[in-house]
N, C-alpha and C. Protein backbone atom coordinates (compact mmCIF):
# COMPACT_ATOMS: atom_id res chain seq x y z
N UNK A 1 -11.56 18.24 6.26
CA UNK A 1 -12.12 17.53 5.14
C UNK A 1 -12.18 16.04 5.48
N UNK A 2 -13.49 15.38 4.98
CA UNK A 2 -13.32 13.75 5.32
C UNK A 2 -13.30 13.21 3.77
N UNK A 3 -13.06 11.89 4.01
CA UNK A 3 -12.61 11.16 3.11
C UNK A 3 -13.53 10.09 3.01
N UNK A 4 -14.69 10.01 2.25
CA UNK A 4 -15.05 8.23 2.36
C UNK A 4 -14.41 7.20 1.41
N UNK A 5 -13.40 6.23 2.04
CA UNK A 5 -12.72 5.60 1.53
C UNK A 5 -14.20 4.31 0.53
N UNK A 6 -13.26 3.65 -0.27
CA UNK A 6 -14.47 2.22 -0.65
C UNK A 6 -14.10 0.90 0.01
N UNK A 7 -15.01 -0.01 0.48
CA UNK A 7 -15.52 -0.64 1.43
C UNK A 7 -14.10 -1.33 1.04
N UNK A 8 -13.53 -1.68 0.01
CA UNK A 8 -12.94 -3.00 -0.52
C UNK A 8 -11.70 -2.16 -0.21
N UNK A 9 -11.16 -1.12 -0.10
CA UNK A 9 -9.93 -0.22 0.04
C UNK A 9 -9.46 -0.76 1.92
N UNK A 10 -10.73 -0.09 2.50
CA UNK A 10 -10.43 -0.52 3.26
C UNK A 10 -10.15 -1.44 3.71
N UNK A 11 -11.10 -2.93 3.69
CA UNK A 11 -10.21 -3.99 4.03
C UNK A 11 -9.01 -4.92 3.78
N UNK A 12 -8.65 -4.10 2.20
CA UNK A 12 -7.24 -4.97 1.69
C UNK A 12 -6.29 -3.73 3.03
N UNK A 13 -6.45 -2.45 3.14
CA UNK A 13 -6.22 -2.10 4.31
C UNK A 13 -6.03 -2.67 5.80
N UNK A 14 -6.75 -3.15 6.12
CA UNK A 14 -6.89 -3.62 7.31
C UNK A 14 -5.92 -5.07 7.38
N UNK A 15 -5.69 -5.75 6.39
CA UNK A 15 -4.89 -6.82 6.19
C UNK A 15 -3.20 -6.13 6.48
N UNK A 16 -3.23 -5.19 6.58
CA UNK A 16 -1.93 -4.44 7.09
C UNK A 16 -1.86 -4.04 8.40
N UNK A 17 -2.91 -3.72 9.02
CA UNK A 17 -3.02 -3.00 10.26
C UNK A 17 -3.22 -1.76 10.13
N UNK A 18 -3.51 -1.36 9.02
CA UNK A 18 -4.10 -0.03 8.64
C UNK A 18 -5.29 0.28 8.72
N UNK A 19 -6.32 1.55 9.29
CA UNK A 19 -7.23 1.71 9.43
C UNK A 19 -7.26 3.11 9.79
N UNK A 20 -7.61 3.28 8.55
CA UNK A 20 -7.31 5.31 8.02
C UNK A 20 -9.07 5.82 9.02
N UNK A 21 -8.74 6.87 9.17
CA UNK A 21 -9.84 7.58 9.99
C UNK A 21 -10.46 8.92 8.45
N UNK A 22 -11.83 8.99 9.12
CA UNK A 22 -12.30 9.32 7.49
C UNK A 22 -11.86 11.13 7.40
N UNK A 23 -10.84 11.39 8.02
CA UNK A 23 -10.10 12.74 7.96
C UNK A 23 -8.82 12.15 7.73
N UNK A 24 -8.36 10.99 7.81
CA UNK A 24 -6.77 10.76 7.36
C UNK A 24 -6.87 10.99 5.78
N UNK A 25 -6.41 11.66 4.94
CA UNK A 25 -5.66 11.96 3.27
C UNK A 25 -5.37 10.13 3.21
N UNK A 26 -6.20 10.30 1.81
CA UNK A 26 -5.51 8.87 1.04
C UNK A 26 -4.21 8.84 0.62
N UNK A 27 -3.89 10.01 0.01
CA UNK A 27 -2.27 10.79 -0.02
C UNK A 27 -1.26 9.27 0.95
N UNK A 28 -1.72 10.15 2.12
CA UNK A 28 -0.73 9.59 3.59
C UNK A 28 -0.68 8.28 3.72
N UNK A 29 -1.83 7.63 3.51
CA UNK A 29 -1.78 6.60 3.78
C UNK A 29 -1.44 5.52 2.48
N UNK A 30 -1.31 6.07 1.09
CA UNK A 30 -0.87 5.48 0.21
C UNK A 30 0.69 5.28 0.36
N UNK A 31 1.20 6.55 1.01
CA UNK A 31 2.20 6.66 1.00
C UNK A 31 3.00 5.69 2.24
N UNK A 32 2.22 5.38 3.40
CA UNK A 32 2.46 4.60 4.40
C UNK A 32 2.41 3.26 3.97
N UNK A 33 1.59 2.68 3.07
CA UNK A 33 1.60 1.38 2.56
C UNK A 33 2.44 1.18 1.78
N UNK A 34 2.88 2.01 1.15
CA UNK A 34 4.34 1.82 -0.24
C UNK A 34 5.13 1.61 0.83
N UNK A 35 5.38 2.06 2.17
CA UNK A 35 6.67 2.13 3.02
C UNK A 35 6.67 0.70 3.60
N UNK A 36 5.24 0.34 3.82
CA UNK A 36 5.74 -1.25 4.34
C UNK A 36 5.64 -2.03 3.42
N UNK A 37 5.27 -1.96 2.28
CA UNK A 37 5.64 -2.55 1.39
C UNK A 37 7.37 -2.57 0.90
N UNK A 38 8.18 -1.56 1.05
CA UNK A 38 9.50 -1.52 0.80
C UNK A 38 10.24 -2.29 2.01
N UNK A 39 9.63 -2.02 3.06
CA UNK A 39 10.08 -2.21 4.20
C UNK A 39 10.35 -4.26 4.35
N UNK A 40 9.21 -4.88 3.47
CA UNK A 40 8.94 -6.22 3.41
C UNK A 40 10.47 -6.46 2.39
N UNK A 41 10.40 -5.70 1.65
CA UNK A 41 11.00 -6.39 0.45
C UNK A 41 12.38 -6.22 0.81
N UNK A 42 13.08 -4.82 1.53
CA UNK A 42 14.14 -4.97 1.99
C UNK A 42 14.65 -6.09 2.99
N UNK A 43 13.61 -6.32 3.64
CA UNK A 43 13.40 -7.69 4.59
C UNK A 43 14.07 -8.90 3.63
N UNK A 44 13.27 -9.11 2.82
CA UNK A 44 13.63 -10.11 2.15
C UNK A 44 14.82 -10.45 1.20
N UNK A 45 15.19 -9.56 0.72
CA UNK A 45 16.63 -9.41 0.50
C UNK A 45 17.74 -9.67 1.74
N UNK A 46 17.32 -9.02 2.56
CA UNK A 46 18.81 -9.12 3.94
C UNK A 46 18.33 -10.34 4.15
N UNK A 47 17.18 -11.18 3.91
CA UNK A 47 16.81 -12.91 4.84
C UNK A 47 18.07 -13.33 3.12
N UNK A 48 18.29 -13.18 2.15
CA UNK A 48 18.42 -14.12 1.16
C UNK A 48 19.91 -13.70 1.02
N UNK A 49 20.23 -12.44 1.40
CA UNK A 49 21.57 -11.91 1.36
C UNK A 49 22.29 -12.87 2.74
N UNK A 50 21.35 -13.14 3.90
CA UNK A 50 22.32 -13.64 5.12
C UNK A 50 22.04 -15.30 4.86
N UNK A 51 21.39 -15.66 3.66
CA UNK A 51 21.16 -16.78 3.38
C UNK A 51 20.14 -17.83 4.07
N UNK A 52 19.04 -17.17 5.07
CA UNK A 52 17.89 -17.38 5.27
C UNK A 52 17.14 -17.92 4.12
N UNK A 53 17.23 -17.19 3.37
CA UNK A 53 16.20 -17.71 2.15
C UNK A 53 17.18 -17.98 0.63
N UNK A 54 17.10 -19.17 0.60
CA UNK A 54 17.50 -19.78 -0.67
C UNK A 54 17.66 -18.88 -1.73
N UNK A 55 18.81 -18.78 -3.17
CA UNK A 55 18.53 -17.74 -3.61
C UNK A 55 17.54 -17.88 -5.37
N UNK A 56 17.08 -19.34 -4.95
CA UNK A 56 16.30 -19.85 -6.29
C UNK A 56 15.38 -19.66 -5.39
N UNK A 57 14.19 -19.44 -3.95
CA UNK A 57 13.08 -18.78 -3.54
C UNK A 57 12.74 -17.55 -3.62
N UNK A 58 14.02 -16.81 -3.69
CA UNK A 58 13.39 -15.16 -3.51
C UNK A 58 12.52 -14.85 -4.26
N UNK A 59 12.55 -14.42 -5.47
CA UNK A 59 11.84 -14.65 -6.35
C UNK A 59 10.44 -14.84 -6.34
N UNK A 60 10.54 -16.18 -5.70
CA UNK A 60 8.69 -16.19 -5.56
C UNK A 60 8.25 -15.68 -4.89
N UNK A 61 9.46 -15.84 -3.40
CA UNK A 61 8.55 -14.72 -2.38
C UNK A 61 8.75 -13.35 -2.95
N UNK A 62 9.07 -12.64 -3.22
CA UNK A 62 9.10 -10.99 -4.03
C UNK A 62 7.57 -11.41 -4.46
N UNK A 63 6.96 -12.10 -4.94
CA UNK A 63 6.16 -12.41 -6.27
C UNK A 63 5.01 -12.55 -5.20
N UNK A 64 5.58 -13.65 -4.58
CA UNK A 64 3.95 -13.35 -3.32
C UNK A 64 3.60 -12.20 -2.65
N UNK A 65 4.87 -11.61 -1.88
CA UNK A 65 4.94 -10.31 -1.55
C UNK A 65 4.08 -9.23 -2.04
N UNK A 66 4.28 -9.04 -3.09
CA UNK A 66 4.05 -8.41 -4.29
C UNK A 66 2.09 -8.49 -4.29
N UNK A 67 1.43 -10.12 -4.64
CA UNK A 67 0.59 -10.16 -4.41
C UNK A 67 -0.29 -9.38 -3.00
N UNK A 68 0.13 -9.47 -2.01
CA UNK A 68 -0.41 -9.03 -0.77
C UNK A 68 -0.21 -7.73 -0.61
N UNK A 69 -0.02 -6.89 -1.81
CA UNK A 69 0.27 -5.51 -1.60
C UNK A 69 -0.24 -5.12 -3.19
N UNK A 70 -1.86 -5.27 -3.00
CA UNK A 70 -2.36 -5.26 -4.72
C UNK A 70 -2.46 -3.93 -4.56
N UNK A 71 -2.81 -2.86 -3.37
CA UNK A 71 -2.99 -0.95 -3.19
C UNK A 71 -1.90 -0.50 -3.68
N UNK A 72 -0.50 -0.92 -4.00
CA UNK A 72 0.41 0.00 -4.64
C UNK A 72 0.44 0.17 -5.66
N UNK A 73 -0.83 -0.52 -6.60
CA UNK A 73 -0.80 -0.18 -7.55
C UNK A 73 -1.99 0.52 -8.52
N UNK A 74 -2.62 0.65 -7.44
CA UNK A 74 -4.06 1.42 -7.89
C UNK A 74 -3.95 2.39 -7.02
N UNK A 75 -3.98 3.62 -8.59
CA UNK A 75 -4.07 5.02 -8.01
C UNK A 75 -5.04 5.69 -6.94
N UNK A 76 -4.16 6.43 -6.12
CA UNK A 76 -5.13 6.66 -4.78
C UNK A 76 -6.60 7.60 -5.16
N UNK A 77 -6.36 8.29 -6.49
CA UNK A 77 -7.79 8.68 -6.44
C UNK A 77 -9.17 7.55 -6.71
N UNK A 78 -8.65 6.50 -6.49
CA UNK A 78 -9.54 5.50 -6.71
C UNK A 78 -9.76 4.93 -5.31
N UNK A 79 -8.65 4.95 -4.38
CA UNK A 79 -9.49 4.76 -3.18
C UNK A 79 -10.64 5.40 -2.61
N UNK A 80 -11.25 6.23 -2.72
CA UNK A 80 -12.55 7.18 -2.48
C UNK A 80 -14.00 6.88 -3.15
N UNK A 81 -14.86 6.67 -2.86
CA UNK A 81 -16.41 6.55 -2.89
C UNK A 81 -16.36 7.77 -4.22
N UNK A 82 -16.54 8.28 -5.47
CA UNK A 82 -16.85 8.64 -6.19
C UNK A 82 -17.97 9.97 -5.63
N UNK A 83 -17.94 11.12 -5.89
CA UNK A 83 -18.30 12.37 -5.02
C UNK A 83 -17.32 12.78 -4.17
N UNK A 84 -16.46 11.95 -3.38
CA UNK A 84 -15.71 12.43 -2.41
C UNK A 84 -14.88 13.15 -2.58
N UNK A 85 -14.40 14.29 -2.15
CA UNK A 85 -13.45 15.42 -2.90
C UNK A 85 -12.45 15.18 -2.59
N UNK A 86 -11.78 16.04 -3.99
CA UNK A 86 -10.14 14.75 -4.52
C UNK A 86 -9.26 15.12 -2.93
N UNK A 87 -8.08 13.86 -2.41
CA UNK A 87 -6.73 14.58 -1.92
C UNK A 87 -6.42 15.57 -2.28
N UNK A 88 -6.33 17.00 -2.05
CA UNK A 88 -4.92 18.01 -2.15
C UNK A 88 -3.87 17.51 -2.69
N UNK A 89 -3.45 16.32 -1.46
CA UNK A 89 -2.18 15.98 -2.25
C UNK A 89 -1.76 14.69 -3.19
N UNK A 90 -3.08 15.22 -3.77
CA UNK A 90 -2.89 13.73 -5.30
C UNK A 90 -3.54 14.61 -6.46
N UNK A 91 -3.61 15.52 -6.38
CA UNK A 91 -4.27 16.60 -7.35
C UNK A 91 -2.81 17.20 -8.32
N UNK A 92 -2.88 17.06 -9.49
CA UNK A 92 -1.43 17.10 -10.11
C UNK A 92 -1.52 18.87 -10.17
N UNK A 93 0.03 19.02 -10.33
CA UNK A 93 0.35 20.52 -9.95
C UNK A 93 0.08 21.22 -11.48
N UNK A 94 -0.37 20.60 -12.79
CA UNK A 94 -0.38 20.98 -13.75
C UNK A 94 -1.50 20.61 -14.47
């Protein structure tokens, strides 16, 4: 099964180093971007926990962070061109 992602999916994509192939599941790759997205934020905690980062900055950076990761919050059946048949695995079990 292919996937046509939308033009704008992909390149807030590509600002990650992500670049889904049109048989990769939006599923997977939603799920790969939540991970570096956690992956940042745990970052940023151990920089503010070892006192790298001030603890009146965190905050904003979480907040910028946050900004540069606007796909975690728009549901993956919206990454897809409209016609494109749903993920399997974003199709609710009920």
């Amino acid at each position: 099964m292919e996937f046509q992602y939308q033009p704008q999916i992909l390149a807030q994509l590509l600002t990650h180093g992500v670049r889904p192939l049109p048989r990769t599941r939006p599923a997977l790759v939603f799920r790969h971007l939540g991970e570096l997205y956690r992956y940042e934020l745990r970052r940023l905690k151990r920089l503010r926990d070892e006192g790298v980062i001030p603890h009146g900055e965190y905050g904003g950076r979480v907040v910028a962070l946050r900004r540069q990761y606007p796909l975690v919050s728009v549901p993956v059946r919206l990454w897809t061109v409209p016609g494109t048949p749903p993920d399997p695995e974003d199709v609710p079990l009920c």
